[in-house]
C-alpha atoms as a PDB file:
ATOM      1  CA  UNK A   1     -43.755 -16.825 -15.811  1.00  0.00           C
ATOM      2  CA  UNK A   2     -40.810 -16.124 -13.428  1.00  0.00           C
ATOM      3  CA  UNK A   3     -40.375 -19.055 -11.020  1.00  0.00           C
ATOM      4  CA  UNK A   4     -39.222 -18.824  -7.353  1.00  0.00           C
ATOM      5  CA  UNK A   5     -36.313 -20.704  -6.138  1.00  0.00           C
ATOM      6  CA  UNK A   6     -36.456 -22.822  -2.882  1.00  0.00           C
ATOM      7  CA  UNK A   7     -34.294 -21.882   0.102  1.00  0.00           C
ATOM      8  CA  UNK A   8     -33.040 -25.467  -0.353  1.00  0.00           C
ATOM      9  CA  UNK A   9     -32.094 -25.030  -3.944  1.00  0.00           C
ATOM     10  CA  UNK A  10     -30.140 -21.301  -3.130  1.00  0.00           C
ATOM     11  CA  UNK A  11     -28.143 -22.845  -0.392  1.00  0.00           C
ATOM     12  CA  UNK A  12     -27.385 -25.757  -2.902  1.00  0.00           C
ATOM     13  CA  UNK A  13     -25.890 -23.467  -5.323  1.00  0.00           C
ATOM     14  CA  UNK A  14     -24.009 -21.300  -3.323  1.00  0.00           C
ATOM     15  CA  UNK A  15     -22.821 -24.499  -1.379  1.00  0.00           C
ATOM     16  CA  UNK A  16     -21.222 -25.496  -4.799  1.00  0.00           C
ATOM     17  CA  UNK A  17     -19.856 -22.550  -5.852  1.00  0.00           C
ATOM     18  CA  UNK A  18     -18.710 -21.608  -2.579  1.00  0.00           C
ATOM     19  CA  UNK A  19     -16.355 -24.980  -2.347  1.00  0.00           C
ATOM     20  CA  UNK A  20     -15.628 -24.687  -6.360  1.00  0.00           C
ATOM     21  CA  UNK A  21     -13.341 -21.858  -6.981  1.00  0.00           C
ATOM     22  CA  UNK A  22     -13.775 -20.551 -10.506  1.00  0.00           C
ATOM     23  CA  UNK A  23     -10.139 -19.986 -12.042  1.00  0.00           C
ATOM     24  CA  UNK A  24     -11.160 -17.189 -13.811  1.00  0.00           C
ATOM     25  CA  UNK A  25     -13.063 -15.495 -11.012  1.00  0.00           C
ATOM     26  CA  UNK A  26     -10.298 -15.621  -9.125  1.00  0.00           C
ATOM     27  CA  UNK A  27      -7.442 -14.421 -11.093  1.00  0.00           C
ATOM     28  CA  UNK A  28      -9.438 -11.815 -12.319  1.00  0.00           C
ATOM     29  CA  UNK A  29      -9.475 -10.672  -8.643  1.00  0.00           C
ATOM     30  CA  UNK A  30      -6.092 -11.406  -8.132  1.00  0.00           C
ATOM     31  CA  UNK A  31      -5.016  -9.531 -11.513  1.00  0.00           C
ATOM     32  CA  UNK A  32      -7.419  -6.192 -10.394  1.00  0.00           C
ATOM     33  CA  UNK A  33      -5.911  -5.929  -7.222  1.00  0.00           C
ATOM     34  CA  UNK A  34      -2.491  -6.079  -7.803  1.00  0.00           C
ATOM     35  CA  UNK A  35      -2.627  -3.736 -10.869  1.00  0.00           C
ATOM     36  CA  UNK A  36      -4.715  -1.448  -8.696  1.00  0.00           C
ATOM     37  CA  UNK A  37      -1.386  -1.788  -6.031  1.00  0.00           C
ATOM     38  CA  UNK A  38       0.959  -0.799  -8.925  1.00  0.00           C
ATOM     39  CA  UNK A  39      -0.326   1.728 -10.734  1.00  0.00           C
ATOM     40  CA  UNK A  40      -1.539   3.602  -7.415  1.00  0.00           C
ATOM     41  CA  UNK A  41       1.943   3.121  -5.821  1.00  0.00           C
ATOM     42  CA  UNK A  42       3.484   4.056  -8.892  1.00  0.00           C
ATOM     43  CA  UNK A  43       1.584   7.362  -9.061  1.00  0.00           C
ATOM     44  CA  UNK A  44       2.033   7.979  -5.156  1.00  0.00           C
ATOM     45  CA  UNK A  45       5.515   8.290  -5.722  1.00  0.00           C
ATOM     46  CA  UNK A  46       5.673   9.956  -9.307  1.00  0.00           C
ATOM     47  CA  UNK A  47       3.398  12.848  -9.368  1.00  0.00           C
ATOM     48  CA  UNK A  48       4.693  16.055  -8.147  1.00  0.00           C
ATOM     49  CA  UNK A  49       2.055  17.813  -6.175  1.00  0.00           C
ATOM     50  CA  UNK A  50       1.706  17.078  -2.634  1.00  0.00           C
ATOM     51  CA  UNK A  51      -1.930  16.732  -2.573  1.00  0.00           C
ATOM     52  CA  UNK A  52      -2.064  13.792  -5.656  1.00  0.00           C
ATOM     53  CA  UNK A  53       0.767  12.043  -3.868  1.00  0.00           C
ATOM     54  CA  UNK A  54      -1.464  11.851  -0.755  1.00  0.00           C
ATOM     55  CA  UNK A  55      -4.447  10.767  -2.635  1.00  0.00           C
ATOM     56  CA  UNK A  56      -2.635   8.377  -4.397  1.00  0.00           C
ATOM     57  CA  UNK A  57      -1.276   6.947  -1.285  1.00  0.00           C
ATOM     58  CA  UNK A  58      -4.770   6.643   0.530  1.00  0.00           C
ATOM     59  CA  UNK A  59      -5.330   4.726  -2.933  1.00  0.00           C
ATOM     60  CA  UNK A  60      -2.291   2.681  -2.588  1.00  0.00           C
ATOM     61  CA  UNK A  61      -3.835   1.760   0.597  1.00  0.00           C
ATOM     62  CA  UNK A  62      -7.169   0.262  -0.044  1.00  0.00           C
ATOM     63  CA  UNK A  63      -4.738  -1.855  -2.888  1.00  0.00           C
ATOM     64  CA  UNK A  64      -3.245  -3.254   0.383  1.00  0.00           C
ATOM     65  CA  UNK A  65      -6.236  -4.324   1.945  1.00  0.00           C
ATOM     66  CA  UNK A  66      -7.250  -5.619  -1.479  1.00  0.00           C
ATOM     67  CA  UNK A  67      -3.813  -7.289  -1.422  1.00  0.00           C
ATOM     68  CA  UNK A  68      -4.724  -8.973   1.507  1.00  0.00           C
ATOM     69  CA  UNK A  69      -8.300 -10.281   0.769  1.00  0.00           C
ATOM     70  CA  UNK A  70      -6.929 -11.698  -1.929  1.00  0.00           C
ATOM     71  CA  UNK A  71      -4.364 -13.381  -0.151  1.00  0.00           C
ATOM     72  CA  UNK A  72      -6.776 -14.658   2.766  1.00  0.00           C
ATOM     73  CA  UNK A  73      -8.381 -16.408  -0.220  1.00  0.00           C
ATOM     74  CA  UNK A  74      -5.510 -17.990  -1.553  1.00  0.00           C
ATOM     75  CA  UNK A  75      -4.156 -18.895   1.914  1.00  0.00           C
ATOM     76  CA  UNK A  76      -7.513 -20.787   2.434  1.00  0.00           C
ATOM     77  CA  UNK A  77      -7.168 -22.084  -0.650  1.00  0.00           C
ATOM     78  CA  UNK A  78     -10.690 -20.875  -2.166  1.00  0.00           C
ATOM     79  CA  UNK A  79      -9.382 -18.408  -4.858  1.00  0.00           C
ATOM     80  CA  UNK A  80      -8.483 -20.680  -7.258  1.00  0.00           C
ATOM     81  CA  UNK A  81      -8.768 -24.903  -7.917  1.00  0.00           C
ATOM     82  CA  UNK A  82      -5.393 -25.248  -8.250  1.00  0.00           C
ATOM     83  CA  UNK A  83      -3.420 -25.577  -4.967  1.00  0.00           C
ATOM     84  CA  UNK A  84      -0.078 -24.262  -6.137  1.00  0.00           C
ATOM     85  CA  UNK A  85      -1.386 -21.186  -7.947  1.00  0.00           C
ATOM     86  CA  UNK A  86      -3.344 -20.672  -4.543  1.00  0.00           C
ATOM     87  CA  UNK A  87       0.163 -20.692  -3.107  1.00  0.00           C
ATOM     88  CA  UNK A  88       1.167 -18.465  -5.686  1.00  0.00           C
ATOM     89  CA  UNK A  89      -0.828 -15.576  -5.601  1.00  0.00           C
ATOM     90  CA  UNK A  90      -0.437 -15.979  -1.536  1.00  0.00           C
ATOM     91  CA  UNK A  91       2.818 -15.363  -1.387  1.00  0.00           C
ATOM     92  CA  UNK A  92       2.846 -12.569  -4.215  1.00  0.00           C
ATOM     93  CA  UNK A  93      -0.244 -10.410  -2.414  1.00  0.00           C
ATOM     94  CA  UNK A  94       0.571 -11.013   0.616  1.00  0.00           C
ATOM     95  CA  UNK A  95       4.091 -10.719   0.583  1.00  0.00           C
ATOM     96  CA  UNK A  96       3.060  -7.299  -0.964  1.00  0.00           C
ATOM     97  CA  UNK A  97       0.827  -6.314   2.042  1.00  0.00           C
ATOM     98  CA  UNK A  98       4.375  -7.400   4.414  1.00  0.00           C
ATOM     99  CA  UNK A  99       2.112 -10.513   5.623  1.00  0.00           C
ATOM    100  CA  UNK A 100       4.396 -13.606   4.787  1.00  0.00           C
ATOM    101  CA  UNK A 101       2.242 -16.631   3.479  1.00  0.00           C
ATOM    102  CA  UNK A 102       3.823 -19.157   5.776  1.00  0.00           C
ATOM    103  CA  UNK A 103       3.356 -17.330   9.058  1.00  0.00           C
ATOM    104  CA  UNK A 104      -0.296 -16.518   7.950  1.00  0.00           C
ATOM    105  CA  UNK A 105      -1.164 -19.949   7.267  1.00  0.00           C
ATOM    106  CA  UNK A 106       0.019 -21.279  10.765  1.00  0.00           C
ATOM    107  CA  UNK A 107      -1.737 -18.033  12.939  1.00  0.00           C
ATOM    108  CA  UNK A 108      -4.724 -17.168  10.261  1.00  0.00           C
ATOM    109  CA  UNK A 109      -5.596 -20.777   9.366  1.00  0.00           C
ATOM    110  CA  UNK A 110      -4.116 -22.766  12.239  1.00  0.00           C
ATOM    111  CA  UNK A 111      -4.550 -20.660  15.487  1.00  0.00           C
ATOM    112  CA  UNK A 112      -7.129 -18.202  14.553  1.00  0.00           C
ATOM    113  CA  UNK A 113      -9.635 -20.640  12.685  1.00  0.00           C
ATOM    114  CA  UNK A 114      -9.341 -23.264  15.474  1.00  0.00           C
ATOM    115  CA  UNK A 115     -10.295 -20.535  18.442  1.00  0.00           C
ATOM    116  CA  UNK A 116     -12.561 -18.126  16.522  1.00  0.00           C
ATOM    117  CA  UNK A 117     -13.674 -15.630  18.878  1.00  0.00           C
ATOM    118  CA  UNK A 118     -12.980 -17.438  21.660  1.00  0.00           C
ATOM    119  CA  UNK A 119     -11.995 -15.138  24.899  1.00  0.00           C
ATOM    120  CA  UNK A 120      -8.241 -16.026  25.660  1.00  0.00           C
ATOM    121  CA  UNK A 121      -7.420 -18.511  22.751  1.00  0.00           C
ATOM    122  CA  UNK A 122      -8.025 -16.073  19.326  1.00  0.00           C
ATOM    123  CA  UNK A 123      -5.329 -14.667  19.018  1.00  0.00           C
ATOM    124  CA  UNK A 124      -6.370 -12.373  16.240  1.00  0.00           C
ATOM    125  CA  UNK A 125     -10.405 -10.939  17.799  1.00  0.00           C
ATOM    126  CA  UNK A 126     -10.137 -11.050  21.379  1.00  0.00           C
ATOM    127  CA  UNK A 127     -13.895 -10.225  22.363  1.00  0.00           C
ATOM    128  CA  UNK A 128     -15.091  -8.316  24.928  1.00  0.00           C
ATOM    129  CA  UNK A 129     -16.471  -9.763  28.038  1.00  0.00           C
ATOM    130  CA  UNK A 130     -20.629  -9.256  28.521  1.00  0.00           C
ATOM    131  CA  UNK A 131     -19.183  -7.056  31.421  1.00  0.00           C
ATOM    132  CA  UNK A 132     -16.422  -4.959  29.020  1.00  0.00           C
ATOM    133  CA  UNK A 133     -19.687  -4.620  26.563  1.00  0.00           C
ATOM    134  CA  UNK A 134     -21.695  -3.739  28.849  1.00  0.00           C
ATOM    135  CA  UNK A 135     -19.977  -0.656  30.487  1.00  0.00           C
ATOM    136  CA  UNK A 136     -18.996   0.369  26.891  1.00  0.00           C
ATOM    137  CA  UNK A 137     -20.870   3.834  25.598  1.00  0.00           C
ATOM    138  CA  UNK A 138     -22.777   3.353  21.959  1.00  0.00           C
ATOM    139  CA  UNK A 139     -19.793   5.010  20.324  1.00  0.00           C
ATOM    140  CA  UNK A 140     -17.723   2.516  21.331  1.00  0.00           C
ATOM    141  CA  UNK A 141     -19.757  -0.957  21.000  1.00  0.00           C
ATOM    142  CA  UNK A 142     -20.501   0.609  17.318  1.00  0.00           C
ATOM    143  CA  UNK A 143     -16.751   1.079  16.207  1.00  0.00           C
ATOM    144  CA  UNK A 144     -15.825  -2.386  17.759  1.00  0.00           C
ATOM    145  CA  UNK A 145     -19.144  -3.790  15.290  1.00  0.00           C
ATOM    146  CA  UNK A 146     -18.170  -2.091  12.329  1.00  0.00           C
ATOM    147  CA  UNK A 147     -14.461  -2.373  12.986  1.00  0.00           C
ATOM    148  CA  UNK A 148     -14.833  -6.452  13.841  1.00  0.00           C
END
């Protein structure tokens, strides 16, 4: 007989393995990614037709933004246990994506994590006031949902 789980015992779990990184999760993700950014890069600039270098550069840039989800991780130090390979991978996929480590970790973790969302101090998501919102058409309010 299948048995339910509590609410309390899901948010358990995922409380643990939200503040455990697995190691091998998260080089796995790390390793993915950046051999996505290679070999797409590689083949953007290789291949002689017009229309496969174009496709392969679209590619090479959802390895980017791969690249820099990966990094975010590190940076916040949840990709891995270990602090220094953290550090690492970082500076390696985000260095990649042209978003130093170092700068990231004082605006991303620093600035943007102490203010999130708030009008005037985020520097990263500046919302938009209930009047902005307001006098927004649908179009609009839906690209600034799915966008932020």
């Amino acid at each position: 007989m299948h048995q339910r789980n509590s609410l309390a015992e899901i948010r358990r779990v995922a409380d643990v393995v939200s503040t455990h990184p697995i190691l091998s999760l998260g080089l796995a993700h790390a390793i993915v990614m950046l051999l996505f950014f290679v070999i797409s890069f590689w083949l953007a600039l290789s291949l002689d037709s017009w229309w496969s270098r174009l496709l392969w550069s679209i590619a090479t840039g959802w390895a980017i933004s791969g690249l820099i989800l990966v990094g975010h991780d590190a940076a916040h130090q949840s990709l891995t246990p270990y602090r220094s390979l953290n550090n690492a991978i970082g500076r390696l996929c985000l260095g990649l994506a042209a978003h130093p480590l170092a700068g990231w970790q004082v605006e991303h973790n620093r600035m943007h994590h102490r203010w999130t969302n708030l009008r005037g101090k985020d520097c990263v998501l500046v919302p938009p006031s209930p009047k902005d919102w307001a006098s927004w058409s649908p179009l609009k309010r839906n690209a600034f949902s799915i966008t932020y």
